[in-house]
N, C-alpha and C. Protein backbone atom coordinates (compact mmCIF):
# COMPACT_ATOMS: atom_id res chain seq x y z
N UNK A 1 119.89 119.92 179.49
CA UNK A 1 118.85 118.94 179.72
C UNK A 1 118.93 118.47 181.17
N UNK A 2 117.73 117.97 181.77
CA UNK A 2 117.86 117.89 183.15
C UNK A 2 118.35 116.32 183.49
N UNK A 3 118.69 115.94 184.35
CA UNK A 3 118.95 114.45 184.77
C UNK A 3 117.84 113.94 184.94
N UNK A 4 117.55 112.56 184.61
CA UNK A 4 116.55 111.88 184.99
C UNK A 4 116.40 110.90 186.41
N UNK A 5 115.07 111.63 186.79
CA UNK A 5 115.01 111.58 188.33
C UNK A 5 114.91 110.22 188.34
N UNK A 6 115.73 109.58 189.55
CA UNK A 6 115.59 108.36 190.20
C UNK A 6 113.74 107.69 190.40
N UNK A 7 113.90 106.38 190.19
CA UNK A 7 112.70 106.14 190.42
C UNK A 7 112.79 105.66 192.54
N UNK A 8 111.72 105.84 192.74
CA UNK A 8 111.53 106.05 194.41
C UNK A 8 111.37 104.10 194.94
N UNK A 9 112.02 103.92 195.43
CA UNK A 9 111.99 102.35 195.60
C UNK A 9 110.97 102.46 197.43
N UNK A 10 110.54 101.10 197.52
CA UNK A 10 109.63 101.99 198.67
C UNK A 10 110.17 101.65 199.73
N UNK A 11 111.81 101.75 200.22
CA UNK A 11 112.23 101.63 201.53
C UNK A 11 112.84 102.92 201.08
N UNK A 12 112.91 103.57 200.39
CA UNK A 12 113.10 105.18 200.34
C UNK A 12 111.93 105.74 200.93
N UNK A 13 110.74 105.63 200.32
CA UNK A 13 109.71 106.01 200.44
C UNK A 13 109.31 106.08 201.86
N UNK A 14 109.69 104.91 202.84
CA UNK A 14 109.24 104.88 203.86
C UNK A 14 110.30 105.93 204.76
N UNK A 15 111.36 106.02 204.34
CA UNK A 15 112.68 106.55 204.62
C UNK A 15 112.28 108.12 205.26
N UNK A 16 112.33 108.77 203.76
CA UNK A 16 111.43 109.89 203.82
C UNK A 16 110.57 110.46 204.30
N UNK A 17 109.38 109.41 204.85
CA UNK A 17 108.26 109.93 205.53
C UNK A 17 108.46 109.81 206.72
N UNK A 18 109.40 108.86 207.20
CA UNK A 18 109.57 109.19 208.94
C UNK A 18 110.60 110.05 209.35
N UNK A 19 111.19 110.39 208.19
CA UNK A 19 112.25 111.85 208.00
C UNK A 19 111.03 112.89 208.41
N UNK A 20 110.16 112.78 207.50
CA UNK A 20 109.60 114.26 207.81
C UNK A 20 108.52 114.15 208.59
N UNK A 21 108.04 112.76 208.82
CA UNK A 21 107.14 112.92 210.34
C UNK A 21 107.98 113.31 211.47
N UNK A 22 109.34 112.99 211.80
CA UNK A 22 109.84 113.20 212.73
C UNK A 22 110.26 114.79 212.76
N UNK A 23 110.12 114.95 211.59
CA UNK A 23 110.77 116.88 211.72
C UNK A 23 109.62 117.93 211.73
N UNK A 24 108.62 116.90 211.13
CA UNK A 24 107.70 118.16 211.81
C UNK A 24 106.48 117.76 212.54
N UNK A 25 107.25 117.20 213.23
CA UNK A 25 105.81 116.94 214.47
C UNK A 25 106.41 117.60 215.98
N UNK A 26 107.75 118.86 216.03
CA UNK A 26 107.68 119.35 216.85
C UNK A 26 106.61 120.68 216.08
N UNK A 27 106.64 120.94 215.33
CA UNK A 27 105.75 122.24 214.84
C UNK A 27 104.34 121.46 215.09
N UNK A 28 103.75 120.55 215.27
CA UNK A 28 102.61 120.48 215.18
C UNK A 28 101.56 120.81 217.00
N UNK A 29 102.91 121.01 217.51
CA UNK A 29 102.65 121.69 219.18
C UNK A 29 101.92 123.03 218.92
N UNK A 30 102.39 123.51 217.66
CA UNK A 30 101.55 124.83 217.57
C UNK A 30 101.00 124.98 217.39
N UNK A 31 100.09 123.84 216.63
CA UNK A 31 98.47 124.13 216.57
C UNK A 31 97.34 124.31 217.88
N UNK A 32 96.80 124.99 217.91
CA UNK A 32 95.83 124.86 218.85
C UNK A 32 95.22 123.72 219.38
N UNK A 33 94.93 123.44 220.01
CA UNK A 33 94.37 121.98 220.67
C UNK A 33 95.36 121.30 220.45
N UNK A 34 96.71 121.16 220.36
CA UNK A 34 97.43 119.61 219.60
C UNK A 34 97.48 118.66 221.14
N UNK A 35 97.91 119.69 222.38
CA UNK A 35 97.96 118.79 223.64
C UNK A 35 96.66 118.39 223.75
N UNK A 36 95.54 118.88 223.56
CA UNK A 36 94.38 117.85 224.29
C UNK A 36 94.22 117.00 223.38
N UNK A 37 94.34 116.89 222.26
CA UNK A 37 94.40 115.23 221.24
C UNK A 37 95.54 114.54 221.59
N UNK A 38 97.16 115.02 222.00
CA UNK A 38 97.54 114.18 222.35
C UNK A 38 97.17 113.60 223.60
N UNK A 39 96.77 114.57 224.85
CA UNK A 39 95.94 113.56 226.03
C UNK A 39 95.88 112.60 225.64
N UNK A 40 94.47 112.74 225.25
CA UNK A 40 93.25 112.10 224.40
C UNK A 40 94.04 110.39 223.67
N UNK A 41 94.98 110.71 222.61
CA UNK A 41 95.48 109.21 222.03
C UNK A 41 96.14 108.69 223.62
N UNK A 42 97.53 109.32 224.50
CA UNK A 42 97.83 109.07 225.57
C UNK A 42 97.18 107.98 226.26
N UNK A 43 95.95 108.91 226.04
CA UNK A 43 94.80 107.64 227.54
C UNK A 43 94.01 106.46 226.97
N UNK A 44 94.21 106.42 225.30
CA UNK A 44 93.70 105.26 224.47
C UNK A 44 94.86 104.12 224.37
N UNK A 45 96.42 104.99 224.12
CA UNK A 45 97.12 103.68 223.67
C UNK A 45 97.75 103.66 224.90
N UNK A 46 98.38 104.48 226.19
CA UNK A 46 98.94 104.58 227.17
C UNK A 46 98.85 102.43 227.83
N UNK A 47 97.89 102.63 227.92
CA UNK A 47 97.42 101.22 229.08
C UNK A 47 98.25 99.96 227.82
N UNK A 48 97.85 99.85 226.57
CA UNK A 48 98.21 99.01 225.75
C UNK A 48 99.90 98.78 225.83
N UNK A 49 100.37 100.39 225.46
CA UNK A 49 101.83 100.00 225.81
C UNK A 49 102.52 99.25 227.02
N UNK A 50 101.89 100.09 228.35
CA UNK A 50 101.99 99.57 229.56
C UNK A 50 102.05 97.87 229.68
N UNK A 51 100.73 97.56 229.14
CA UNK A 51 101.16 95.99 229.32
C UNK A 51 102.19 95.31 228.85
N UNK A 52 103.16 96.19 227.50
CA UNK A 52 104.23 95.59 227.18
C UNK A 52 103.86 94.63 226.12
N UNK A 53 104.86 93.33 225.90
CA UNK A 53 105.04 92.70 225.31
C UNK A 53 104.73 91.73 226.00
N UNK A 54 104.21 91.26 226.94
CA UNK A 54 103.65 89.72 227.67
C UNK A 54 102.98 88.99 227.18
N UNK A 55 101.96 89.39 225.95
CA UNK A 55 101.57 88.52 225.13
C UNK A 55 101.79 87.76 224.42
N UNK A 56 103.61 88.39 223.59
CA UNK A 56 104.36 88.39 223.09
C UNK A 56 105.47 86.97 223.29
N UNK A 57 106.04 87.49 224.54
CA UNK A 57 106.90 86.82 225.03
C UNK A 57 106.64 85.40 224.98
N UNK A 58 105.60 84.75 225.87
CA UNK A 58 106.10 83.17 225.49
C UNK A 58 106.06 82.52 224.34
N UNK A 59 105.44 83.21 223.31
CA UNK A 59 105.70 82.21 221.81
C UNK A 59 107.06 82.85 221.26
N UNK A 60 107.42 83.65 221.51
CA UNK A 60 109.19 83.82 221.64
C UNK A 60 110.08 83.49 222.39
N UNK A 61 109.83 82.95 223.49
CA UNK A 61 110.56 81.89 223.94
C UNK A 61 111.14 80.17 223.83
N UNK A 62 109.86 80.14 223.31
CA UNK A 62 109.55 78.86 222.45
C UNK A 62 110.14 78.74 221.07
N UNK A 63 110.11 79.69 220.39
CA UNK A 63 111.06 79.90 218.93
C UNK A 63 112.41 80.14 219.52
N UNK A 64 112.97 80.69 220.26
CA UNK A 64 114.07 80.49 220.67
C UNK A 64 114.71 79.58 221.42
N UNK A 65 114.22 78.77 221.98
CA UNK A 65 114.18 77.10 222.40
C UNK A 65 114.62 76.09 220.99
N UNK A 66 113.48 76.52 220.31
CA UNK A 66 113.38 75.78 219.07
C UNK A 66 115.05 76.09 218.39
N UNK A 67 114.88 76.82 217.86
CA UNK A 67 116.40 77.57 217.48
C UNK A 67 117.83 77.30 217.55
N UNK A 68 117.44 77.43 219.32
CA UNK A 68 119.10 77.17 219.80
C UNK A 68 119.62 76.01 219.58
N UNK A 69 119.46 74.93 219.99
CA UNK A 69 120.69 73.92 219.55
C UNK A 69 120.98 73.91 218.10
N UNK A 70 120.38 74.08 217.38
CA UNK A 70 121.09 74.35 215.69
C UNK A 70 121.78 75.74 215.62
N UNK A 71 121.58 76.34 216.61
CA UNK A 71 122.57 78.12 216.23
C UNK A 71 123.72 76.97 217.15
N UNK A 72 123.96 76.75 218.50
CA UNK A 72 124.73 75.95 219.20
C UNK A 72 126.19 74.71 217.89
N UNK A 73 124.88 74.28 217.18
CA UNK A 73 125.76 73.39 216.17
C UNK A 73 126.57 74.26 215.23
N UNK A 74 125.88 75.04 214.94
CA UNK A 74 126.56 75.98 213.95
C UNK A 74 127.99 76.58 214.62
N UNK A 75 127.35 76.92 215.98
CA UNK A 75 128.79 77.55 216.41
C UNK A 75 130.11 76.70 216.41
N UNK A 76 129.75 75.19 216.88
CA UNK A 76 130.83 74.47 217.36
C UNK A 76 131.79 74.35 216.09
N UNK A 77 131.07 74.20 214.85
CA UNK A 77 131.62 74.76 213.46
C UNK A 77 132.24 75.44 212.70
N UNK A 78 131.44 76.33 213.11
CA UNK A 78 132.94 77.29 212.81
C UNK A 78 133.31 77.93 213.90
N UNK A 79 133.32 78.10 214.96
CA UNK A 79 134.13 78.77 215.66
C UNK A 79 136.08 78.19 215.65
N UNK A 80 136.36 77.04 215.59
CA UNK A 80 137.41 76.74 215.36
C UNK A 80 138.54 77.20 214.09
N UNK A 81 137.85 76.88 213.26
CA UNK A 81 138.28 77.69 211.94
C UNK A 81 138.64 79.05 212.55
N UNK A 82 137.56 79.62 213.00
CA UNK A 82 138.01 81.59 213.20
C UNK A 82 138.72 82.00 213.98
N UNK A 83 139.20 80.90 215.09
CA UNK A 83 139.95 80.81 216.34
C UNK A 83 141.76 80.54 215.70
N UNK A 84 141.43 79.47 214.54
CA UNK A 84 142.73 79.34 214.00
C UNK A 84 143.19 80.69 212.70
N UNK A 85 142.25 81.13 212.38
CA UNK A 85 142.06 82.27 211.32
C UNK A 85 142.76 83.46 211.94
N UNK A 86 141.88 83.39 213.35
CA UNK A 86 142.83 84.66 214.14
C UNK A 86 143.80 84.71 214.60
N UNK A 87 144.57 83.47 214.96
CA UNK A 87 145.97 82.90 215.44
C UNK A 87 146.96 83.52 214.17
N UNK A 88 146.52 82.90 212.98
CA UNK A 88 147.26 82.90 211.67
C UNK A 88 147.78 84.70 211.76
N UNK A 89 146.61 84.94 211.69
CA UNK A 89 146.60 86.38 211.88
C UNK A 89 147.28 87.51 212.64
N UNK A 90 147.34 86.46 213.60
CA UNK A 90 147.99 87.92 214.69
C UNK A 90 149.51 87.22 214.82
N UNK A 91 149.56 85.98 213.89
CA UNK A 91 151.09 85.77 213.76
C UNK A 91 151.83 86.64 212.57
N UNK A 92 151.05 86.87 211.77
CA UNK A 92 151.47 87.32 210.47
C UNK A 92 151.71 89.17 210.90
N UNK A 93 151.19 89.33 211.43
CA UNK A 93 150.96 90.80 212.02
C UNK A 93 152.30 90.95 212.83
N UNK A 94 152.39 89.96 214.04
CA UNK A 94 153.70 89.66 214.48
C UNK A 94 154.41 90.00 213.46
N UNK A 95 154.86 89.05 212.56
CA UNK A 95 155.96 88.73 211.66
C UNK A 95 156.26 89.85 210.60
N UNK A 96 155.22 90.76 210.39
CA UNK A 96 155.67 92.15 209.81
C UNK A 96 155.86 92.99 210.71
N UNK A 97 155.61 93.10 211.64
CA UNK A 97 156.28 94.30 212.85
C UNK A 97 157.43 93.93 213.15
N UNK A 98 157.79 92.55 213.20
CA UNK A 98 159.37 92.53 213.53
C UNK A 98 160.19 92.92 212.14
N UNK A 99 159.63 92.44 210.93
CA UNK A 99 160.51 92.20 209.63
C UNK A 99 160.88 94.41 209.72
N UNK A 100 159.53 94.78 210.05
CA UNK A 100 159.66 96.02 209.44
C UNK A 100 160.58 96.91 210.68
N UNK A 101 160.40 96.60 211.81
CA UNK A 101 161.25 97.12 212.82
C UNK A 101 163.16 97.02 212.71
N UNK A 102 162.95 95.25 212.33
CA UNK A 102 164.49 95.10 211.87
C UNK A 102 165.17 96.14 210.81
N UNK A 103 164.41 96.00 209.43
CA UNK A 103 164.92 96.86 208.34
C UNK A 103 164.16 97.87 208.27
N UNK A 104 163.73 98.85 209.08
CA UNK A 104 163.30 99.90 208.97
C UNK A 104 164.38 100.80 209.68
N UNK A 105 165.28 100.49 210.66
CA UNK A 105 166.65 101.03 211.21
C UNK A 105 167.64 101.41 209.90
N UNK A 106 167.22 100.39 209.10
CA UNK A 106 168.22 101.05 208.01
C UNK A 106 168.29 102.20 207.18
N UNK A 107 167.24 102.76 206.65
CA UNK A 107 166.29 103.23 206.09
C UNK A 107 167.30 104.65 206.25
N UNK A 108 167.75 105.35 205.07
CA UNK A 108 168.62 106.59 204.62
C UNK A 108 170.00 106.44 205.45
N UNK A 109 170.98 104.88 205.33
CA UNK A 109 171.81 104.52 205.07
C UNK A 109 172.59 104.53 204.10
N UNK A 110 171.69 104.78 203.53
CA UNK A 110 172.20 104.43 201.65
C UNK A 110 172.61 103.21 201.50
N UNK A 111 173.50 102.57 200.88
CA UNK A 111 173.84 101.57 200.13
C UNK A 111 173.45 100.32 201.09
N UNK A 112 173.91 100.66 202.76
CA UNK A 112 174.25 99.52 203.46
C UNK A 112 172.61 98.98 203.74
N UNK A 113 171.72 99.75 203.83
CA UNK A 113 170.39 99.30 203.87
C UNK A 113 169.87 99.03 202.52
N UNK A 114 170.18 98.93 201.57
CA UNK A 114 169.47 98.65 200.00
C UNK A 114 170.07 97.09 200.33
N UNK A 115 171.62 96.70 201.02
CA UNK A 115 171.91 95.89 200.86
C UNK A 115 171.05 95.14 200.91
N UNK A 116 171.00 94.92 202.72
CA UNK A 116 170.14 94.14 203.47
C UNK A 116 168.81 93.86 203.21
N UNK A 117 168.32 94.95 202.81
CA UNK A 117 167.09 94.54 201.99
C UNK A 117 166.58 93.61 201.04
N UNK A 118 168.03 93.62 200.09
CA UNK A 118 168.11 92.37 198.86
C UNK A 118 168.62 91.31 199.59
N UNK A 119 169.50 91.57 200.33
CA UNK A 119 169.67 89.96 201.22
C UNK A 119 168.47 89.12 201.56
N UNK A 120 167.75 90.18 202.32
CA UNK A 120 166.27 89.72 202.89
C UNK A 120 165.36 89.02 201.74
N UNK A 121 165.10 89.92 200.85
CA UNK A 121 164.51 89.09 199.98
C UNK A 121 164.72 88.30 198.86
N UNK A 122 165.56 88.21 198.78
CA UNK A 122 166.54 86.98 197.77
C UNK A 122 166.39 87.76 196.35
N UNK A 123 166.95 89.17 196.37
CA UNK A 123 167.04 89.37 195.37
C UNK A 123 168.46 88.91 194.28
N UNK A 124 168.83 88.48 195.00
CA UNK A 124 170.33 87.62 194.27
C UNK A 124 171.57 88.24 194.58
N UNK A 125 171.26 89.11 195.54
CA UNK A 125 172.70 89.43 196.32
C UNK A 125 173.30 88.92 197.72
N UNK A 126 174.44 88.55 197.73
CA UNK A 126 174.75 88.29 198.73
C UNK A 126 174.79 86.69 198.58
């Protein structure tokens, strides 16, 4: 019996089609005429792109005005926490590179490194 096909959600959907617009729109050079239609769009949308985004820009500057001092508050917030988070961190990191450097010298000693090991961790010897 066959598996039952996935249903197509539509950010697949969109997924897919710029998959295969993009793979075959070098074959579409081979049609006859394809350069004089592309001219042709070229000299329609060419000037539009050119102007860019300037239309754009100052009501996005203005939302980002708006914005910033609450992203600003947010930061002063937590950034401390993550500053002490990473301290914690790169102490603990410390503190196993030394633990493991110390008793890792021991390591196919036999007995005299099993010792030290249980010393270290309070296994009840010593």
């Amino acid at each position: 019996m066959l598996p039952k096909a996935r249903t197509i959600t539509r950010s697949t959907g969109v997924v897919v089609g710029l998959a295969g617009t993009a793979s075959a729109a070098p074959l579409l050079f081979f049609i006859p005429g394809a350069e004089e239609r592309l001219a042709a769009q070229a000299a329609k949308w060419g000037p539009r792109w050119n102007r860019g985004f300037a239309h754009i820009a100052p009501r996005m500057e203005r939302g980002a005005a708006r914005v910033e001092p609450g992203v600003k508050r947010g930061v002063k917030v937590v950034e401390p926490p993550l500053k002490k988070a990473a301290l914690w961190s790169r102490l603990m990191v410390r503190a196993v590179q030394d633990y493991r450097s110390q008793y890792s010298e021991g390591v196919g000693e036999g007995e005299e490194a099993m010792m030290r090991w249980y010393v270290c961790t309070g296994c009840g010897v010593g």
